[in-house]
PDB file of N, CA and C in Angstrom:
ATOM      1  N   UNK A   1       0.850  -1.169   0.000  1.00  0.00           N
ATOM      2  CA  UNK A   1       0.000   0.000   0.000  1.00  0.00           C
ATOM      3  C   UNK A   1       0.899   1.237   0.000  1.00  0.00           C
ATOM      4  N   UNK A   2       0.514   2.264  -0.560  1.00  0.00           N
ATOM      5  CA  UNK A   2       1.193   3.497  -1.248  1.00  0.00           C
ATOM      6  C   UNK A   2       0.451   4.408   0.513  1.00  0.00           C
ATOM      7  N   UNK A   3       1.161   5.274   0.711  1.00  0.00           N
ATOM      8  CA  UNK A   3       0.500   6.243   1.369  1.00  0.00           C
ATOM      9  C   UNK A   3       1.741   7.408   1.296  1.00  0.00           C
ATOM     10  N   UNK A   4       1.300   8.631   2.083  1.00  0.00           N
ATOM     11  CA  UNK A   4       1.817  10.115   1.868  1.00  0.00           C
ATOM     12  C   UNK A   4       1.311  10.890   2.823  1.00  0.00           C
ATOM     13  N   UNK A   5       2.234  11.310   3.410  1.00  0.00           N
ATOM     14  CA  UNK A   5       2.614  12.523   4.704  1.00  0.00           C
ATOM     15  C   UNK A   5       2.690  13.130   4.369  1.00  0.00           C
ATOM     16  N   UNK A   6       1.659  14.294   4.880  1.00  0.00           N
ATOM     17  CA  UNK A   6       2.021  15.724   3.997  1.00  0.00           C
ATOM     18  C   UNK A   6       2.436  16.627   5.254  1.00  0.00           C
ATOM     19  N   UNK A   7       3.593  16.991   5.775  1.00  0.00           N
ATOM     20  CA  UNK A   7       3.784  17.871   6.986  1.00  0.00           C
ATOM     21  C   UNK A   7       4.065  19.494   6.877  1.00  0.00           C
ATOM     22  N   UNK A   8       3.512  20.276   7.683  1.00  0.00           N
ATOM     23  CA  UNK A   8       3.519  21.757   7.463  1.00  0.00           C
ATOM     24  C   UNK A   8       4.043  22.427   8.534  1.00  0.00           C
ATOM     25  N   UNK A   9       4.418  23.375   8.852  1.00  0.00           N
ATOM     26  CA  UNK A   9       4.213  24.474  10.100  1.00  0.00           C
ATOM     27  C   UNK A   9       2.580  24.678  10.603  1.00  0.00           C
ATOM     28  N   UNK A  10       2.419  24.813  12.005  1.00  0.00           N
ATOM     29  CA  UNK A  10       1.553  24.699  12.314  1.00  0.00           C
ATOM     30  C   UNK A  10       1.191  26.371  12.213  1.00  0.00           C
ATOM     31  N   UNK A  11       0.294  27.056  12.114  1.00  0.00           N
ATOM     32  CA  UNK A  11      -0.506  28.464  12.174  1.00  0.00           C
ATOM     33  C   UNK A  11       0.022  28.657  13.139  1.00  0.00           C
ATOM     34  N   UNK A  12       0.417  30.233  13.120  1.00  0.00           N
ATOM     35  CA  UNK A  12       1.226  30.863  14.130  1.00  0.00           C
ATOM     36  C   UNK A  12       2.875  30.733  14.413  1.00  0.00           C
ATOM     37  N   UNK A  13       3.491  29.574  13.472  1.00  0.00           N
ATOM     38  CA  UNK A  13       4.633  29.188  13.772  1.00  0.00           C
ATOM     39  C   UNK A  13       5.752  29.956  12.649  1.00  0.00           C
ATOM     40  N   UNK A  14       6.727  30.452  13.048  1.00  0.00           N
ATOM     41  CA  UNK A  14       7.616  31.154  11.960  1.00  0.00           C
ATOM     42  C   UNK A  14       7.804  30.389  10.682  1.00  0.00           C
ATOM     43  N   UNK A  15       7.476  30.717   9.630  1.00  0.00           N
ATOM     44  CA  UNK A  15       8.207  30.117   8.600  1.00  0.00           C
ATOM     45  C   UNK A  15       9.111  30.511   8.182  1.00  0.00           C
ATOM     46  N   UNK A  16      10.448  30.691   8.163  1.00  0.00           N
ATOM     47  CA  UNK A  16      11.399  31.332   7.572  1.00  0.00           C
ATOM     48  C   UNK A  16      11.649  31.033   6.200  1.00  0.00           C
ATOM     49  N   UNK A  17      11.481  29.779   5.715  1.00  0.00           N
ATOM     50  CA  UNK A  17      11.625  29.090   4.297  1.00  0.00           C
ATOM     51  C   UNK A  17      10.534  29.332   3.420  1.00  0.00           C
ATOM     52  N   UNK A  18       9.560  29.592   4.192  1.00  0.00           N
ATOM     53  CA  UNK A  18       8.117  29.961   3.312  1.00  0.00           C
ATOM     54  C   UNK A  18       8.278  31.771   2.957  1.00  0.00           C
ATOM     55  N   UNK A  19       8.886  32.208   4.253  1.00  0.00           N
ATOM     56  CA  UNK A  19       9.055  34.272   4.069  1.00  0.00           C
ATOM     57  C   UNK A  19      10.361  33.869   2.807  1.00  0.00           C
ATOM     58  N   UNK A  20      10.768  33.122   2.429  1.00  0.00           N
ATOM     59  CA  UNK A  20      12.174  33.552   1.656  1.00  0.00           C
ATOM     60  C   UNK A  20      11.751  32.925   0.204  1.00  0.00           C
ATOM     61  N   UNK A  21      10.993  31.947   0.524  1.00  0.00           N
ATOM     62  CA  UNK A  21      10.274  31.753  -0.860  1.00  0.00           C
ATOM     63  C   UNK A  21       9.361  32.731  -1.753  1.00  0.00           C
ATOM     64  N   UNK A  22       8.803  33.431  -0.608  1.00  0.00           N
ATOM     65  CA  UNK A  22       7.919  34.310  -1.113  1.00  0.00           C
ATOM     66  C   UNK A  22       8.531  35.578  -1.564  1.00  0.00           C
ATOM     67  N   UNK A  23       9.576  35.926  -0.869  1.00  0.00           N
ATOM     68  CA  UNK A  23      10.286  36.980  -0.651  1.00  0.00           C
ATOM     69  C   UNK A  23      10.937  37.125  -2.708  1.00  0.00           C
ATOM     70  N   UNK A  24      11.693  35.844  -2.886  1.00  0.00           N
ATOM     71  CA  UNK A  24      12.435  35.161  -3.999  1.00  0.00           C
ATOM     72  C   UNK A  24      11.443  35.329  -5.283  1.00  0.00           C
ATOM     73  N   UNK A  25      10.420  34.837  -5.509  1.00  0.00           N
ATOM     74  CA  UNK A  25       8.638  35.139  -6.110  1.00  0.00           C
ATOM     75  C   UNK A  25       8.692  36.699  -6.176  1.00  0.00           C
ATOM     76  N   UNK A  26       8.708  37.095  -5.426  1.00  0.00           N
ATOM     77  CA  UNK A  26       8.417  38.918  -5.470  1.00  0.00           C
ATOM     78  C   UNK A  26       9.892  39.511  -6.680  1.00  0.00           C
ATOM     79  N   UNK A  27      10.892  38.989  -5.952  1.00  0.00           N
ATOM     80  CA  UNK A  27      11.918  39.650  -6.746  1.00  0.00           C
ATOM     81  C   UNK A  27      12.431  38.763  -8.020  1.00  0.00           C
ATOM     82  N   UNK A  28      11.377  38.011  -8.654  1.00  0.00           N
ATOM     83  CA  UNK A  28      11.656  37.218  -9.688  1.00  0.00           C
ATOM     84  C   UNK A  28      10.323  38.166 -10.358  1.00  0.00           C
ATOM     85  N   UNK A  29       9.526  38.732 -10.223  1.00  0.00           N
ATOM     86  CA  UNK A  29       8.456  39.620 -11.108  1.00  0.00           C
ATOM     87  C   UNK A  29       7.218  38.853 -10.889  1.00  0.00           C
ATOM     88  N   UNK A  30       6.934  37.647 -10.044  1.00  0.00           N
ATOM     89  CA  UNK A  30       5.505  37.561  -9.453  1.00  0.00           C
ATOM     90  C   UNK A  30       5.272  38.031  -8.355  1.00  0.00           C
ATOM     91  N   UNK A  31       3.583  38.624  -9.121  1.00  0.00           N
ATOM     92  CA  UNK A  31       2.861  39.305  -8.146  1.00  0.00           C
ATOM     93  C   UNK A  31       1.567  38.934  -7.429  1.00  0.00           C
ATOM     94  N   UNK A  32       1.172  39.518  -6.784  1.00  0.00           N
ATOM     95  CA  UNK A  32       0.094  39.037  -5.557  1.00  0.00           C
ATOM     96  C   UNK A  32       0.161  37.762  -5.295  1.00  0.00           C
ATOM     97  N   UNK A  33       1.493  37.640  -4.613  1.00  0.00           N
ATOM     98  CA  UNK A  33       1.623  36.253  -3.712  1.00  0.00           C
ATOM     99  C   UNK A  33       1.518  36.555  -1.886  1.00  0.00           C
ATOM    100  N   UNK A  34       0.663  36.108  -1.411  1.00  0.00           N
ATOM    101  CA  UNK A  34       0.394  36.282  -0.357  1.00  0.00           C
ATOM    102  C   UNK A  34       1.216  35.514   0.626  1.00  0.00           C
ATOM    103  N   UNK A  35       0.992  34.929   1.638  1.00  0.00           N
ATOM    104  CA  UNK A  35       1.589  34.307   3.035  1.00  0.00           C
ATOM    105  C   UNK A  35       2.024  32.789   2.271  1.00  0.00           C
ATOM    106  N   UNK A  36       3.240  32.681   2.348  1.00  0.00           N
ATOM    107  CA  UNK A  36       3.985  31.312   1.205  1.00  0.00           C
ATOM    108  C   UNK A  36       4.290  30.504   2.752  1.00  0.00           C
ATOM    109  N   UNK A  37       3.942  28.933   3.139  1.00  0.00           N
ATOM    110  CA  UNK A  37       3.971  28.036   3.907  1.00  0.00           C
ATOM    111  C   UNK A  37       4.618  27.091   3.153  1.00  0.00           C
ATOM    112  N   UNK A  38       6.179  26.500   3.683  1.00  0.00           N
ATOM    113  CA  UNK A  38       6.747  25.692   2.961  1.00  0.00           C
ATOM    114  C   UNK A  38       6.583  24.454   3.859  1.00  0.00           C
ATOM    115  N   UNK A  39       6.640  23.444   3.477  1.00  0.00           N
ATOM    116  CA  UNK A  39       6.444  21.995   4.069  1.00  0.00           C
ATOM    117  C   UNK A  39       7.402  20.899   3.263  1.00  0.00           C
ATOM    118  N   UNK A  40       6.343  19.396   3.694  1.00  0.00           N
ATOM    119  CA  UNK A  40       7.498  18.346   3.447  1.00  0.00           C
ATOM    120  C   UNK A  40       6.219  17.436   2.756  1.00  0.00           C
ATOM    121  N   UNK A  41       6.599  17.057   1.785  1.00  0.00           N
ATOM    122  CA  UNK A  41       5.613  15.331   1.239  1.00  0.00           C
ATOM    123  C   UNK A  41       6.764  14.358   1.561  1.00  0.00           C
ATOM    124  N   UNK A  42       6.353  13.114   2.067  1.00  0.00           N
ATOM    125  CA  UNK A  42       6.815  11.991   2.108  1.00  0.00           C
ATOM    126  C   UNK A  42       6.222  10.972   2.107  1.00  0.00           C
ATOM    127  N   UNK A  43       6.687  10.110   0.685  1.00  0.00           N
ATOM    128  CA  UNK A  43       5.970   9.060   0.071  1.00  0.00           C
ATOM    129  C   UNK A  43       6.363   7.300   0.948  1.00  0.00           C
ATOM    130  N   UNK A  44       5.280   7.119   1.474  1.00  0.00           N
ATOM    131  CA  UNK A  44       6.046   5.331   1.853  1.00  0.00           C
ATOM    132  C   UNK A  44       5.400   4.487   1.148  1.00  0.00           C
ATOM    133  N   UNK A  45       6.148   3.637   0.886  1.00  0.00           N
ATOM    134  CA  UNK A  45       5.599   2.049   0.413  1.00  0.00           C
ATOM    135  C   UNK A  45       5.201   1.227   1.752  1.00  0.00           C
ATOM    136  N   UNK A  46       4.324   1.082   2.142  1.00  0.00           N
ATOM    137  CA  UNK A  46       3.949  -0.292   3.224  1.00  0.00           C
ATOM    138  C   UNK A  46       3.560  -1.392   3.091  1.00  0.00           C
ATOM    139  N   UNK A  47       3.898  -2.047   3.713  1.00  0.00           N
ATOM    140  CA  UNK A  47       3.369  -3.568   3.265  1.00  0.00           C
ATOM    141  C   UNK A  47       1.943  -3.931   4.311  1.00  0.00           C
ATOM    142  N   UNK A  48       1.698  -3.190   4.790  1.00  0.00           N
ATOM    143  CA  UNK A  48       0.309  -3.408   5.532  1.00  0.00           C
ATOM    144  C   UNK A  48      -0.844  -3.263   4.560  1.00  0.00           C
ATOM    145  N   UNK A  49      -1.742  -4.398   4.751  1.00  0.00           N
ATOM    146  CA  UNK A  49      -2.825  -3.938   3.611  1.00  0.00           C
ATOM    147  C   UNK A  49      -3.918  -3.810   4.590  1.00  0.00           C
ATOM    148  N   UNK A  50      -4.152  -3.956   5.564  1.00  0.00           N
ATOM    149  CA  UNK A  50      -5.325  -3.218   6.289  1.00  0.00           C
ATOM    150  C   UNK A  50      -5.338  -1.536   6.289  1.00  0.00           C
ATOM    151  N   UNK A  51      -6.431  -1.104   6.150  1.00  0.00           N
ATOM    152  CA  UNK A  51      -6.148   0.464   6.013  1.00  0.00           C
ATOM    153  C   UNK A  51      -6.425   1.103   7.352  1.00  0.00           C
ATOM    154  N   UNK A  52      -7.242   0.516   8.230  1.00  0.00           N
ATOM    155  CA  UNK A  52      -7.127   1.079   9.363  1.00  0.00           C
ATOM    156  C   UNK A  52      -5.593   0.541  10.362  1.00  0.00           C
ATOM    157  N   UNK A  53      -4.917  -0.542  10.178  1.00  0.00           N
ATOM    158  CA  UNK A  53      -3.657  -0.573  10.574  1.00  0.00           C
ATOM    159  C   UNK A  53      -2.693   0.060  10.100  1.00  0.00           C
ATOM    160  N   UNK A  54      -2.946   0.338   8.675  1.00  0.00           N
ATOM    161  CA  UNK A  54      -1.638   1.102   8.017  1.00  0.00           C
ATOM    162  C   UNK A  54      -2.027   2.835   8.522  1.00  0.00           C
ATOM    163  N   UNK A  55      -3.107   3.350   8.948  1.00  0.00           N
ATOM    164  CA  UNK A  55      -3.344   4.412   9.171  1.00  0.00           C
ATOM    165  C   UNK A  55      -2.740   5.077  10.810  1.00  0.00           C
ATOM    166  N   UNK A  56      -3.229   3.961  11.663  1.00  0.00           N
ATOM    167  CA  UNK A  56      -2.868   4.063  12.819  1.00  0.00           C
ATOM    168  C   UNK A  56      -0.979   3.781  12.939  1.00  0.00           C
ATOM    169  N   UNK A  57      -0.371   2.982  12.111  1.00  0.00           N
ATOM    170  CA  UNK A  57       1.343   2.679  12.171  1.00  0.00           C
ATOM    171  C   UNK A  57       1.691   3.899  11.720  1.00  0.00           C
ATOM    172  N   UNK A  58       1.060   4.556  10.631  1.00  0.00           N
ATOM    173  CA  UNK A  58       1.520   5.790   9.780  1.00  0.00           C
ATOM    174  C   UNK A  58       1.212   6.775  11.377  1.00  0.00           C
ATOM    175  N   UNK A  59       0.408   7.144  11.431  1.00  0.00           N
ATOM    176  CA  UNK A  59      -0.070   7.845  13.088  1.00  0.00           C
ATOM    177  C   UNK A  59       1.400   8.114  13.683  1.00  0.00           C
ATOM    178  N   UNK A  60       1.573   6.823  13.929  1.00  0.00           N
ATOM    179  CA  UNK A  60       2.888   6.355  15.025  1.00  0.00           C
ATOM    180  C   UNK A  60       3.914   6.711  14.648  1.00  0.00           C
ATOM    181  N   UNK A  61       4.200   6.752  13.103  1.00  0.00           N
ATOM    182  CA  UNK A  61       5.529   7.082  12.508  1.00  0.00           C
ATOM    183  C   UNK A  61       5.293   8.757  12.577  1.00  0.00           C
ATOM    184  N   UNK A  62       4.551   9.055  12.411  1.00  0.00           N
ATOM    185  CA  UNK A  62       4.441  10.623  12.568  1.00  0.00           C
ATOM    186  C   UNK A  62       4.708  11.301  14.014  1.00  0.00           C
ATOM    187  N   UNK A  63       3.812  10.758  14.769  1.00  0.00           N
ATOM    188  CA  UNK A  63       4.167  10.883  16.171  1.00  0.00           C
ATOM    189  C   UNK A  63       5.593  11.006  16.785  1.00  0.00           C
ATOM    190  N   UNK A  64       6.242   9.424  16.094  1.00  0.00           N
ATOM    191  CA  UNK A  64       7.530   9.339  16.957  1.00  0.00           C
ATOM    192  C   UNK A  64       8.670  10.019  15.833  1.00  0.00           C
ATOM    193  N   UNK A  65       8.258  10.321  15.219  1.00  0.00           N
ATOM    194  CA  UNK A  65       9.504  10.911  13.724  1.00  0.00           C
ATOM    195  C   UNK A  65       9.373  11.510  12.307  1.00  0.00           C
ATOM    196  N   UNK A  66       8.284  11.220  11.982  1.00  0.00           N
ATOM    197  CA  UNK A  66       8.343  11.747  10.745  1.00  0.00           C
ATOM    198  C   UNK A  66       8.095  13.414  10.412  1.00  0.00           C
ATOM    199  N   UNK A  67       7.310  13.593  12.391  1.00  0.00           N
ATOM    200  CA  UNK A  67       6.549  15.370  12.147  1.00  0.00           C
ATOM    201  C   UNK A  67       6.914  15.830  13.706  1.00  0.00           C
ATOM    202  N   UNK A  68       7.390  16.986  13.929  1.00  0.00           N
ATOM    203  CA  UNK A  68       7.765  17.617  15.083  1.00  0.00           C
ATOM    204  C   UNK A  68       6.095  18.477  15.757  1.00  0.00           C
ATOM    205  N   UNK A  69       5.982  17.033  16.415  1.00  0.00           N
ATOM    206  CA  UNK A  69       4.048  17.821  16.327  1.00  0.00           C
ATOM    207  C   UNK A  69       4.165  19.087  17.488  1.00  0.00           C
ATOM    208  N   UNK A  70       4.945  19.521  17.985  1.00  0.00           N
ATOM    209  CA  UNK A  70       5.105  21.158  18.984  1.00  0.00           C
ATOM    210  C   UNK A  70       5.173  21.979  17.841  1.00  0.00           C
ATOM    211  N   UNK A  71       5.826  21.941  16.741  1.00  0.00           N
ATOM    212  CA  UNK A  71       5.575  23.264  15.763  1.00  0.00           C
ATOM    213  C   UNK A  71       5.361  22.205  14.581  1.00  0.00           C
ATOM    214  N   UNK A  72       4.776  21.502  13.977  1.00  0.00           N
ATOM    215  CA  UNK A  72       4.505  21.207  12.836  1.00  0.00           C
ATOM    216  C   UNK A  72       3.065  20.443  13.025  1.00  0.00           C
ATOM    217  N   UNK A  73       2.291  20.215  12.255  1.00  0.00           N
ATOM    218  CA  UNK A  73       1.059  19.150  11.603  1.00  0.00           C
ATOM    219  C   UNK A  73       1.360  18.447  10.701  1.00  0.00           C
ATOM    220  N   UNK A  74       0.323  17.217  10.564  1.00  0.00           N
ATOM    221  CA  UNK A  74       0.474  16.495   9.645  1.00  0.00           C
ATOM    222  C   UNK A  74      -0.907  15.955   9.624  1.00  0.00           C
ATOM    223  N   UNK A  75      -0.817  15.118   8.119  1.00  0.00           N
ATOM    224  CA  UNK A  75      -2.156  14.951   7.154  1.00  0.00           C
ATOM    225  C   UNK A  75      -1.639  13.491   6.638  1.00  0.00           C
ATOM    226  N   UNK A  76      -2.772  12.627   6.809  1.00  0.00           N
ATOM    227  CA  UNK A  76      -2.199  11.479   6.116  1.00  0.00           C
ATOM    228  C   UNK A  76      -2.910  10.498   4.869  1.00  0.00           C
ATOM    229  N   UNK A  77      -2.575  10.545   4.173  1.00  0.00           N
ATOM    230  CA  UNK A  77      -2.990   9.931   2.644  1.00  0.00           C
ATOM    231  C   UNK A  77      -3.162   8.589   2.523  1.00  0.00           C
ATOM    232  N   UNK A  78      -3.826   7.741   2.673  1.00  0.00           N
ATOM    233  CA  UNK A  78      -3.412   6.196   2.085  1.00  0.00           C
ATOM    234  C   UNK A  78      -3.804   6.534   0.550  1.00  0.00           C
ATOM    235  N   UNK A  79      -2.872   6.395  -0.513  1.00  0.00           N
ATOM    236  CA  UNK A  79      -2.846   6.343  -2.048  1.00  0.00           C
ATOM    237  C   UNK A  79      -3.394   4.783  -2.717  1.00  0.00           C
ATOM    238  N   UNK A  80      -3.297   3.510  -2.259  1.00  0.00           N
ATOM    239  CA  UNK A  80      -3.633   2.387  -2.851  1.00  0.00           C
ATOM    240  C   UNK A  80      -3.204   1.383  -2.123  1.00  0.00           C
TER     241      UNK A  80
END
């Protein structure tokens, strides 16, 4: 089974990589770009084919490593 972590800064949290992206956009000649939030996708292959087990292990991998849940969130995808 395919699944995907999508991790962000949580609201309220500095983005420095998202202000420099946006910042970079402005002085490249695009305009009306508003508040730029940079993040992380990360694709796993699992071999769990239950989807409520592969949801809850994915949980766990997020929890213990994949997302710094004090300043970040995360969103989780099962793909197939």
């Amino acid at each position: 089974m395919k699944a995907r972590v999508f991790v962000m800064p949580k609201e309220g949290v500095l983005d420095p990589q998202g202000k420099a992206i946006g910042h970079a956009l402005g002085n490249l000649g695009f305009s009306g770009i508003g508040e730029v939030r940079q993040g992380k996708v990360i694709d796993l292959d699992i071999s769990e084919r239950d989807p409520a087990k592969a949801r809850a292990a994915l949980e766990q991998m997020c929890q213990k490593l994949l997302a710094n849940t004090v300043i970040e969130s995360y969103r989780v995808e099962l793909v197939g």
